[in-house]
Protein backbone atom coordinates (compact mmCIF):
# COMPACT_ATOMS: atom_id res chain seq x y z
CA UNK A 1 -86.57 -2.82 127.92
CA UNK A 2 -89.97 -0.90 127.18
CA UNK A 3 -89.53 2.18 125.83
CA UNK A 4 -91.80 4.22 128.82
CA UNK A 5 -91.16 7.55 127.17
CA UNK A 6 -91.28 7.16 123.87
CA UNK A 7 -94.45 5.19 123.68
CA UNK A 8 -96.16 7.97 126.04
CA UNK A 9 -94.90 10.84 123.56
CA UNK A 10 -97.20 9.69 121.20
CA UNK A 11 -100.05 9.94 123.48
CA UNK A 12 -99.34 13.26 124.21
CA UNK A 13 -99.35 14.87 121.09
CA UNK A 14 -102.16 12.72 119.75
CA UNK A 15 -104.69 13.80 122.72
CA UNK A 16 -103.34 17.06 122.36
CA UNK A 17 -104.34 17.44 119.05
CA UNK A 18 -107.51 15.58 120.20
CA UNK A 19 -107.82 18.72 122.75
CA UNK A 20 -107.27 21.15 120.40
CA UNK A 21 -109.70 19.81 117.61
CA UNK A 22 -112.78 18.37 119.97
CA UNK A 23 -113.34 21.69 122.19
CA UNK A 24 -112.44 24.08 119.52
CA UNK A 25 -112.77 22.97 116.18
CA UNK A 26 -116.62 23.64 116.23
CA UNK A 27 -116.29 27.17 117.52
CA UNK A 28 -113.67 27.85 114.66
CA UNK A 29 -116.40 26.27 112.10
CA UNK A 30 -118.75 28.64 113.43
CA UNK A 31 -116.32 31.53 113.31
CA UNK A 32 -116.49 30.59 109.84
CA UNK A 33 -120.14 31.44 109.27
CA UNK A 34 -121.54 27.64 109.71
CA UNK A 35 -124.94 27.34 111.80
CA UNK A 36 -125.15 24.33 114.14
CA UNK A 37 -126.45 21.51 111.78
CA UNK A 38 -123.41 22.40 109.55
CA UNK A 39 -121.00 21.81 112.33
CA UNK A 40 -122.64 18.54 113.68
CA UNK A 41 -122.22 17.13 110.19
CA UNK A 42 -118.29 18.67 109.64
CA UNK A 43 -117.51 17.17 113.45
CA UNK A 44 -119.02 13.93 112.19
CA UNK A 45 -115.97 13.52 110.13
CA UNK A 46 -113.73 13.13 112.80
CA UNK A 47 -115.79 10.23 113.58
CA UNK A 48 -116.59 8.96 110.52
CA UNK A 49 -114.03 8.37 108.70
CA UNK A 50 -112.86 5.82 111.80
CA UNK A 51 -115.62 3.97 110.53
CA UNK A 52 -113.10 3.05 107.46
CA UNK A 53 -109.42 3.73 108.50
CA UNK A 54 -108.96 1.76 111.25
CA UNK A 55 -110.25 -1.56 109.32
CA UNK A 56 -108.34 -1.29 106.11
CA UNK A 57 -105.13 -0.20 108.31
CA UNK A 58 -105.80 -3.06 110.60
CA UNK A 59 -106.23 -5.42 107.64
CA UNK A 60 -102.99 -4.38 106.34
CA UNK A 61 -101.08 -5.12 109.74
CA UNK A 62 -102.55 -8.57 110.33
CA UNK A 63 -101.05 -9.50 106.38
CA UNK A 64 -98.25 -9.16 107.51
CA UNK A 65 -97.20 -5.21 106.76
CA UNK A 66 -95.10 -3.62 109.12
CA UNK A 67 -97.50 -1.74 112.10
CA UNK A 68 -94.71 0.77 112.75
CA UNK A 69 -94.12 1.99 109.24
CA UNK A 70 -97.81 2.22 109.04
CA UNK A 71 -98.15 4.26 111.71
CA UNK A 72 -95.71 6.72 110.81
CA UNK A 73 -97.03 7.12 107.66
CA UNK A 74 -100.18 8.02 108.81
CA UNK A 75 -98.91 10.91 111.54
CA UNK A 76 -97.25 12.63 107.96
CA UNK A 77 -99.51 12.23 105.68
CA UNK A 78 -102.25 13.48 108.42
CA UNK A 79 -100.37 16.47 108.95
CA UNK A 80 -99.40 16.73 104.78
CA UNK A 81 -102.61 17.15 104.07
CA UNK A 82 -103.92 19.24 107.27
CA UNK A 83 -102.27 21.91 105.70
CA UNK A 84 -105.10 22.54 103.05
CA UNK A 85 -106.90 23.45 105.66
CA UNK A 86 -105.92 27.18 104.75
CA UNK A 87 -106.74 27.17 101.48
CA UNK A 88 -110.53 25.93 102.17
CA UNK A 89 -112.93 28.27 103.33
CA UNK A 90 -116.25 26.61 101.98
CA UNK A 91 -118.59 23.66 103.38
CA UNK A 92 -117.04 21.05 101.24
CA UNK A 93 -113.76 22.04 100.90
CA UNK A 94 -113.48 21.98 104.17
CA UNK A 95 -114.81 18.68 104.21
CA UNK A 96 -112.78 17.22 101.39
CA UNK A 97 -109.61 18.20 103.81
CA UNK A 98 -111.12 17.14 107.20
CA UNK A 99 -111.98 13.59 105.49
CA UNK A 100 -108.36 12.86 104.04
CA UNK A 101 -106.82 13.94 106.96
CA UNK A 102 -108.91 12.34 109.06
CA UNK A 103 -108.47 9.46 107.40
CA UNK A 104 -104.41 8.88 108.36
CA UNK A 105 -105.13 10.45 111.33
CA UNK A 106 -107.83 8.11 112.73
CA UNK A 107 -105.90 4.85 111.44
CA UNK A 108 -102.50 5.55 113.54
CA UNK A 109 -104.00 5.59 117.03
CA UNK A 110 -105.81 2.15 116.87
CA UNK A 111 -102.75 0.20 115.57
CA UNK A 112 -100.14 2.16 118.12
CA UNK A 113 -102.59 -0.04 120.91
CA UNK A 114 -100.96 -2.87 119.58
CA UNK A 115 -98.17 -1.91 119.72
CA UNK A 116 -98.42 -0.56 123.27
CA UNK A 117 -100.16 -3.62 124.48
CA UNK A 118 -97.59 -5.84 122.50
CA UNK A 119 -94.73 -4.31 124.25
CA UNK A 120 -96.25 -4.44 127.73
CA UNK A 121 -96.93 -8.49 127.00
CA UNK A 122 -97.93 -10.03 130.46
CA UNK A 123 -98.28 -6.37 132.18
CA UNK A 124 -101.40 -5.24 130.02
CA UNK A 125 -102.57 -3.61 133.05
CA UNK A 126 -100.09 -1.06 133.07
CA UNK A 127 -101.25 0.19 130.15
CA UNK A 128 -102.89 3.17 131.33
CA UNK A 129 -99.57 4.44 132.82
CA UNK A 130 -98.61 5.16 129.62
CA UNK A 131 -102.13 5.82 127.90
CA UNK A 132 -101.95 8.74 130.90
CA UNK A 133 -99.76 11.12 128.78
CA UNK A 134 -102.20 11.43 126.33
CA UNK A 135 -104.58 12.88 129.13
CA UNK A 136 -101.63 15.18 130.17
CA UNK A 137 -101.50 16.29 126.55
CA UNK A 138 -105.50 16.76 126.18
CA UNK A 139 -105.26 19.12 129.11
CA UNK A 140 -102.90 20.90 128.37
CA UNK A 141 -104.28 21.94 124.73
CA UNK A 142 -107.47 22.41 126.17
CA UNK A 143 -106.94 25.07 129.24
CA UNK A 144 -104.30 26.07 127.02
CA UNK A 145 -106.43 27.10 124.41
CA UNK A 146 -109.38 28.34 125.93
CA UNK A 147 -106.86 31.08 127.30
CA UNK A 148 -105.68 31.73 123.73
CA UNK A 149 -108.76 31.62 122.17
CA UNK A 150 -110.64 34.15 124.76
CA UNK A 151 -107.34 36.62 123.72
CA UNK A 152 -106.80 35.57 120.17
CA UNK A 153 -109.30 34.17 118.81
CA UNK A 154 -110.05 30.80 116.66
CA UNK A 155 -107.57 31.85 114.25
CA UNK A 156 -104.62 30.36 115.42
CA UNK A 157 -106.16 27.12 115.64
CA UNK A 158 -105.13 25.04 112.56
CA UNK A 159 -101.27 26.70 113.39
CA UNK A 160 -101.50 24.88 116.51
CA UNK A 161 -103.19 21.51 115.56
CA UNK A 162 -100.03 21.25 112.22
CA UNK A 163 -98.16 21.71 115.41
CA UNK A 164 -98.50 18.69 117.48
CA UNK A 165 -99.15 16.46 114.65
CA UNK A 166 -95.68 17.25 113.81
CA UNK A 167 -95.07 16.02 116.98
CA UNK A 168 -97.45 12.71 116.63
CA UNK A 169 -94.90 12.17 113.89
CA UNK A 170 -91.78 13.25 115.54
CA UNK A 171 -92.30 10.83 118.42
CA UNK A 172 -93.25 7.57 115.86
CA UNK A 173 -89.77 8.41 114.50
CA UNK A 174 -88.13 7.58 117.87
CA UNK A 175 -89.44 4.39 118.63
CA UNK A 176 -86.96 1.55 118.03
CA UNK A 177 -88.77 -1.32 115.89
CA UNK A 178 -90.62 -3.67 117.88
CA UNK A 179 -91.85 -7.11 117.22
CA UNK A 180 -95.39 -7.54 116.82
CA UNK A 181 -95.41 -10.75 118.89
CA UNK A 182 -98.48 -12.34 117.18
CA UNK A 183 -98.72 -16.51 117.19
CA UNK A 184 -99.77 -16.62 113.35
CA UNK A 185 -102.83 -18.68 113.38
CA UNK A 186 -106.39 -17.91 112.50
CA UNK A 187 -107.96 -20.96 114.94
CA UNK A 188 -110.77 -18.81 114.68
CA UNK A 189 -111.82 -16.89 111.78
CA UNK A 190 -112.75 -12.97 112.53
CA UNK A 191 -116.46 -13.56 111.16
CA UNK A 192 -116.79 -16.65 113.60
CA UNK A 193 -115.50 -14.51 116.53
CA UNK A 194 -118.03 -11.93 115.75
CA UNK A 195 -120.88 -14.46 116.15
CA UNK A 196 -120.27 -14.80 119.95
CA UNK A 197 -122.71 -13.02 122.07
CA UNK A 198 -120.38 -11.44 124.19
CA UNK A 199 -118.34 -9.95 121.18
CA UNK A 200 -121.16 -8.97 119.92
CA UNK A 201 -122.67 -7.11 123.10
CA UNK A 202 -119.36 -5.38 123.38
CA UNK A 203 -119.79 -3.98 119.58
CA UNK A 204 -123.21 -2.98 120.35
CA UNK A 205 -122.21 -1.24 123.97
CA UNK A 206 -119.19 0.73 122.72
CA UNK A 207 -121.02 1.89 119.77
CA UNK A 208 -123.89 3.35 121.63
CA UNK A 209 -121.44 4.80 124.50
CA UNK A 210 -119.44 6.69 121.87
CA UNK A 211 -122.76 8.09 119.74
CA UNK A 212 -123.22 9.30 123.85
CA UNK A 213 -120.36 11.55 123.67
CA UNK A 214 -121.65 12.76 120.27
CA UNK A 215 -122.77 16.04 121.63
CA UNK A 216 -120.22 16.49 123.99
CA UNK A 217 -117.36 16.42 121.69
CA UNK A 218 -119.17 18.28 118.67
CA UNK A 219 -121.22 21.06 120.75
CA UNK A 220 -120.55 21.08 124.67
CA UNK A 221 -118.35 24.65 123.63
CA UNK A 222 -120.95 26.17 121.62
CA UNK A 223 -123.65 24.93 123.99
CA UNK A 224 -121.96 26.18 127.52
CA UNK A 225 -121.42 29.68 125.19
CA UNK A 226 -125.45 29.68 125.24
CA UNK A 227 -125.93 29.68 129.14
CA UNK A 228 -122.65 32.87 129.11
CA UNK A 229 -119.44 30.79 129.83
CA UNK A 230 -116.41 32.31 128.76
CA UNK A 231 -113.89 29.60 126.05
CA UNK A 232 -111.35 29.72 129.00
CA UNK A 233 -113.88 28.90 131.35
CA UNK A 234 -115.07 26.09 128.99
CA UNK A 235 -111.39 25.16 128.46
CA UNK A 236 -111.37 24.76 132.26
CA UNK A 237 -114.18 22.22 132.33
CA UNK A 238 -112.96 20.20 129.39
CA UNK A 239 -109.32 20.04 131.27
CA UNK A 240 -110.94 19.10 134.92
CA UNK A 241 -112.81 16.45 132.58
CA UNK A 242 -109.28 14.87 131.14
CA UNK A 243 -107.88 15.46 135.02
CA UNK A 244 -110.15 13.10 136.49
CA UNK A 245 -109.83 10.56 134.10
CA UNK A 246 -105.31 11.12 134.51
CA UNK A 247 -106.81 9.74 138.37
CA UNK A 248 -108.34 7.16 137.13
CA UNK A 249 -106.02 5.76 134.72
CA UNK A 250 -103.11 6.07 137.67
CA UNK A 251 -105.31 4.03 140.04
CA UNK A 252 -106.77 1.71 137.06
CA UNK A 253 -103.97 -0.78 138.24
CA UNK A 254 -105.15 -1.20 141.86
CA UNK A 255 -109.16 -1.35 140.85
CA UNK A 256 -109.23 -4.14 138.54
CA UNK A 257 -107.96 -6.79 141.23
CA UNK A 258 -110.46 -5.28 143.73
CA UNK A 259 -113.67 -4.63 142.17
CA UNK A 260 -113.25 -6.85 138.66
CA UNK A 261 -113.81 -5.73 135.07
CA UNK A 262 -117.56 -6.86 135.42
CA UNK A 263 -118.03 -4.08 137.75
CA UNK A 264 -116.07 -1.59 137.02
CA UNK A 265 -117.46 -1.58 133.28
CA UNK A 266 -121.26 -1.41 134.61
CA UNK A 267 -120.70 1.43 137.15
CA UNK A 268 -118.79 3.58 134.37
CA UNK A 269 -121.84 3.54 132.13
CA UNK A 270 -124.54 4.21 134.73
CA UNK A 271 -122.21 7.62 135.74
CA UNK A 272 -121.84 8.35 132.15
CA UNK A 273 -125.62 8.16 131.55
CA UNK A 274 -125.58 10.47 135.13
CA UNK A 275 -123.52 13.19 133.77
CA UNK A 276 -125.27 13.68 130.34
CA UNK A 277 -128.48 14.26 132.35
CA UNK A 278 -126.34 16.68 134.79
CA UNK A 279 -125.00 19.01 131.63
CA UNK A 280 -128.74 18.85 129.70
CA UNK A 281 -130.91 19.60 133.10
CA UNK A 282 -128.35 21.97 135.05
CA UNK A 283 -126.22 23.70 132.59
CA UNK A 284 -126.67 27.05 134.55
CA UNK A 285 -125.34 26.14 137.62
CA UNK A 286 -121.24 25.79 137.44
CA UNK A 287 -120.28 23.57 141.12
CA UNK A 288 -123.52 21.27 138.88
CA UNK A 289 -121.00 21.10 135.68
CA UNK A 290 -118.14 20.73 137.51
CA UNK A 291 -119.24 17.41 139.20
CA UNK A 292 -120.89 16.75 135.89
CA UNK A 293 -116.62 17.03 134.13
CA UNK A 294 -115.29 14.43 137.22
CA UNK A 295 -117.58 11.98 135.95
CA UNK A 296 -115.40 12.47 132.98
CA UNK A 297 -113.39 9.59 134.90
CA UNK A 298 -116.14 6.76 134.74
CA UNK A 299 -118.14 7.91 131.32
CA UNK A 300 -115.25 7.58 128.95
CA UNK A 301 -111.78 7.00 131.93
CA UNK A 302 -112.34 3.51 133.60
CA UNK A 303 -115.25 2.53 130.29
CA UNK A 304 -112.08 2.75 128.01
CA UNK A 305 -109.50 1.39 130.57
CA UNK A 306 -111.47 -2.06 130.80
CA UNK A 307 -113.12 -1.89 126.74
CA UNK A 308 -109.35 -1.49 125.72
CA UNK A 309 -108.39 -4.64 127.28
CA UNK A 310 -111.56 -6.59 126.80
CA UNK A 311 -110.74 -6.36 122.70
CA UNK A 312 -107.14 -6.87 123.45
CA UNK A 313 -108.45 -10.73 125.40
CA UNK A 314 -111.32 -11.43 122.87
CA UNK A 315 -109.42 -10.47 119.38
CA UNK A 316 -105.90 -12.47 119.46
CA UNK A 317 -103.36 -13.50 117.33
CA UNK A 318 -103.58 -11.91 113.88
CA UNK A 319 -106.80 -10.50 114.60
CA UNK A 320 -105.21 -7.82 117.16
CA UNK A 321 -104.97 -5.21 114.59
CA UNK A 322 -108.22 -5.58 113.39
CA UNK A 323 -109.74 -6.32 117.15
CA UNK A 324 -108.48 -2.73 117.98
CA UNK A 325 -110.01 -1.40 114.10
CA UNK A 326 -113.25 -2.41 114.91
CA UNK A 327 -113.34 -0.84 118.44
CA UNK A 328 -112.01 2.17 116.84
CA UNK A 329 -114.26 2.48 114.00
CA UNK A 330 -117.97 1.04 115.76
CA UNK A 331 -117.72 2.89 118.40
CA UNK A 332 -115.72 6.06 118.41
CA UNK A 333 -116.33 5.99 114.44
CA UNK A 334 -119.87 4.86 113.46
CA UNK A 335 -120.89 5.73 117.09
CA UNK A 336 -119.68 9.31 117.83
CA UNK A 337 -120.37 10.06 114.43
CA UNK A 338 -124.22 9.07 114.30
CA UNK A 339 -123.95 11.08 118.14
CA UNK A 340 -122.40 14.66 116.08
CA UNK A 341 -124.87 14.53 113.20
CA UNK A 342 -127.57 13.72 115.51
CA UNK A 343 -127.29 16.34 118.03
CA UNK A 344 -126.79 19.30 115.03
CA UNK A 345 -130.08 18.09 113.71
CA UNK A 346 -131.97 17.83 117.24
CA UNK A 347 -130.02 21.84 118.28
CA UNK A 348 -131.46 22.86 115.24
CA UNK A 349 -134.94 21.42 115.22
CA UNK A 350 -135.42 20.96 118.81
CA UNK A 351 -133.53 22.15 121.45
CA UNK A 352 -129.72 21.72 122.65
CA UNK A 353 -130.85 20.45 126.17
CA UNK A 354 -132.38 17.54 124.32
CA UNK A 355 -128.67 16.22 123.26
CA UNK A 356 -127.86 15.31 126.67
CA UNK A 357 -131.07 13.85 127.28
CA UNK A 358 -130.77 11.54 124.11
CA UNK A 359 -127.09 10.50 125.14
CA UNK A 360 -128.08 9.61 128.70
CA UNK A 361 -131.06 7.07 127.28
CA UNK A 362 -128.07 6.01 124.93
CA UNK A 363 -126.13 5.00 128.21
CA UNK A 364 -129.17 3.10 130.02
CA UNK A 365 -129.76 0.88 126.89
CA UNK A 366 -125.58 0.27 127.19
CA UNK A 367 -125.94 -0.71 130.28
CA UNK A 368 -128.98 -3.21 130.12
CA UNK A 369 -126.84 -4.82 127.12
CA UNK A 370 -123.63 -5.30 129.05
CA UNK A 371 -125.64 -6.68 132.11
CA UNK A 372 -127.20 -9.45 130.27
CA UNK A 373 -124.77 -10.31 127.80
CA UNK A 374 -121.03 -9.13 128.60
CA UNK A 375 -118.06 -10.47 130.82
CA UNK A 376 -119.07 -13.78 132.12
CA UNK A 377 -117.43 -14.91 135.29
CA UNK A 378 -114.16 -16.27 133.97
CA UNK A 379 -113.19 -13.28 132.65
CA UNK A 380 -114.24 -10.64 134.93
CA UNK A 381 -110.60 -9.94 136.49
C-alpha cells in the first residue's frame, strides 16, 4: 500500500523550509549588514553545494547503501549543524555553516525521488499528487512569513527554518522501509549514457533553466523592496507563484496524455523566458507581476513535472540515484548557483533590471536546445 501521507510530509516541510530560506534568507543577510554582491555569493551556496551532495549521496545508494537511512541522516545532520547559524555573524562564518548544512540538506531531496518514484512503480505520473504538498508547504512559509517578517522582523528566521527541518526529519522517521526495486545491472555504463545527445541536451537545458531562476530565488525580495513593495506583499507574490504551480501539478496527470511531454516541456520554457522579461521590464506595475507569479506554473511547475520523469526514463536501474544527483546538482546546483553569483555581480555593477533580462536569454537558448535535440517521438508521452 503506498504510504500517500507520509511520503507527502516530507515535501511539506522540505519546500517549507525552501519557502522560508529562498524569499527571506537574503533579506536576513542584508539585515546583517551584507551589500548585494555579498548575498548573491552566500545564496549561491544553497546551490552550490548541490553541485557535490547529490552525486556522492547518489553514488552511495546505487552501491548498494540503504537510500532511507541516508536520507534520514541527512534531514539531522542538516538541522545539527543549522544551529551554528547563531553563533556566526561574519561573511565566512556564515558561509562555513550555510555550506555544511547545505550539504545534508541538498543530498536528501534528490534520493527521496527515488524513493517516491520507486514506490509509485507503474503510476509515475501520479507523482505530482504527492510532490503537491511540498507546494502547500512553500506557501504556507512564504505568505506566512512575509506577515511575520513585516511585524517582526528577520530575526526569527533561523528559529523557524530549525523548525521544519525538524520536521523534514520527523516525517523520514515515519516511513516504513521500502525496497528500492532496482534490476542490478549496469547494461549501460553512466559515462556511456551521458554520451547520448538527448541526455546530454537535457543536462545542458536544465542547467541553463535553473541559472534562470538565479535571480529570482537570490534577489526577487530585495529587488521588489526597490520599486516600494511591502515583505508581506512580496510574500504574497512568492505564494500566488507556488499556487499556480499546486494547479498544475493537480492537472499534470490529465496533460501529459493530451498534449505529450514534447510539448508540454517546450511551452514551459518559452513562458519562463516570458515572465523573467515581465518582472525586469514591468516591475512597477503589480496586476504586471502578478501574471508574471502564474507563470510560476510553466517556468519551474509543468518544466519540473516532465524533467523529473524524463531522468527517471533515461537513468535506470542502478543509475536512478545518480540519474536524480545529476539533475539535482547541474541544474538546480551548478545552474542556480552560476544564476545567484551572477545576478549580485550584474545588481552591483549594472543594474537589477538586467537580471531578468539575462535569465530570459538563458530560457530562449533552453529552448532552441530542447527543440533540436530532446524527446524524440517515441518518448514524447
Amino acid at each position: 500500500m503506498l504510504p500517500y501521507w507520509r511520503l507527502s510530509g516530507f515535501y511539506f516541510f522540505y519546500f517549507a523550509s525552501l519557502g522560508a530560506l529562498i524569499p527571506f534568507w537574503g533579506k536576513f543577510l542584508h539585515n546583517r549588514g551584507f551589500d548585494e554582491a555579498a548575498i548573491g555569493g552566500l545564496m549561491s551556496i544553497l546551490m552550490a553545494t548541490k553541485i557535490v551532495a547529490p552525486n556522492i549521496w547518489g553514488w552511495l545508494t546505487d552501491r548498494g547503501f540503504n537510500r532511507l537511512l541516508l536520507v534520514r541522516s541527512a534531514g539531522l545532520l542538516s538541522w545539527l549543524v543549522f544551529v551554528f547559524i547563531y553563533f556566526a555573524d561574519a561573511f565566512w562564518p556564515i558561509a562555513l555553516v550555510m555550506i555544511v548544512f547545505s550539504f545534508f540538506w541538498n543530498a536528501s531531496l534528490p534520493q527521496f525521488e527515488v524513493v517516491t518514484l520507486n514506490a509509485l512503480g507503474e503510476r509515475a505520473e501520479y507523482y505530482t499528487r504527492i510532490r503537491v504538498w511540498g507546494s502547500f508547504g512553500f506557501i504556507l512559509a512564504a505568505s506566512g512569513l512575509g506577515l511575520a517578517v513585516d511585524r517582526f522582523g528577520t530575526g526569527l528566521l533561523p528559529t523557524v527554518v530549525l523548525l521544519l527541518m525538524l520536521g523534514i526529519w520527523a516525517s523520514t522517521m515515519l516511513l516504513p522501509a521500502m525496497p528500492d526495486h532496482q534490476p542490478h545491472d549496469d547494461a549501460i555504463p553512466l559515462k556511456h549514457k551521458l554520451r547520448e545527445p538527448q541526455v546530454l541536451a537535457l543536462l545542458i537545458v536544465c542547467f541553463l533553466i535553473q541559472a534562470s531562476h538565479g535571480p529570482y530565488y537570490s534577489l526577487y525580495t530585495l529587488y521588489m523592496n526597490t520599486y516600494g513593495y511591502s515583505d508581506s506583499l512580496i510574500g504574497a507574490l512568492w505564494a500566488l507563484g507556488v499556487g499556480m504551480e499546486v494547479v498544475v501539478f493537480l492537472i499534470m496527470v490529465y496533460l501529459v496524455p493530451r498534449f505529450g511531454l514534447r510539448t508540454i516541456f517546450l511551452t514551459s520554457i518559452l513562458l519562463g523566458a516570458v515572465r523573467w522579461m515581465l518582472i525586469g521590464s514591468f516591475a512597477q506595475w503589480l496586476w504586471v507581476q502578478m501574471i508574471a507569479q502564474m507563470l510560476h506554473a510553466a517556468s519551474f511547475g509543468s518544466y519540473h513535472a516532465v524533467a523529473i520523469q524524463l531522468f527517471h526514463r533515461f537513468f535506470t536501474g542502478r543509475l536512478q540515484g545518480r540519474g536524480q544527483a545529476l539533475y539535482s546538482s547541474l541544474s538546480f546546483g551548478a545552474g542556480g548557483a552560476l544564476g545567484a553569483l551572477l545576478s549580485g555581480w550584474i545588481w552591483t555593477l549594472v543594474a537589477p533590471e538586467v537580471m531578468f533580462w539575462m535569465a530570459s536569454v538563458w530560457c530562449l537558448m533552453a529552448f532552441v536546445i530542447a527543440k533540436k535535440f530532446i524527446l524524440t517521438p517515441e518518448i514524447q508521452s
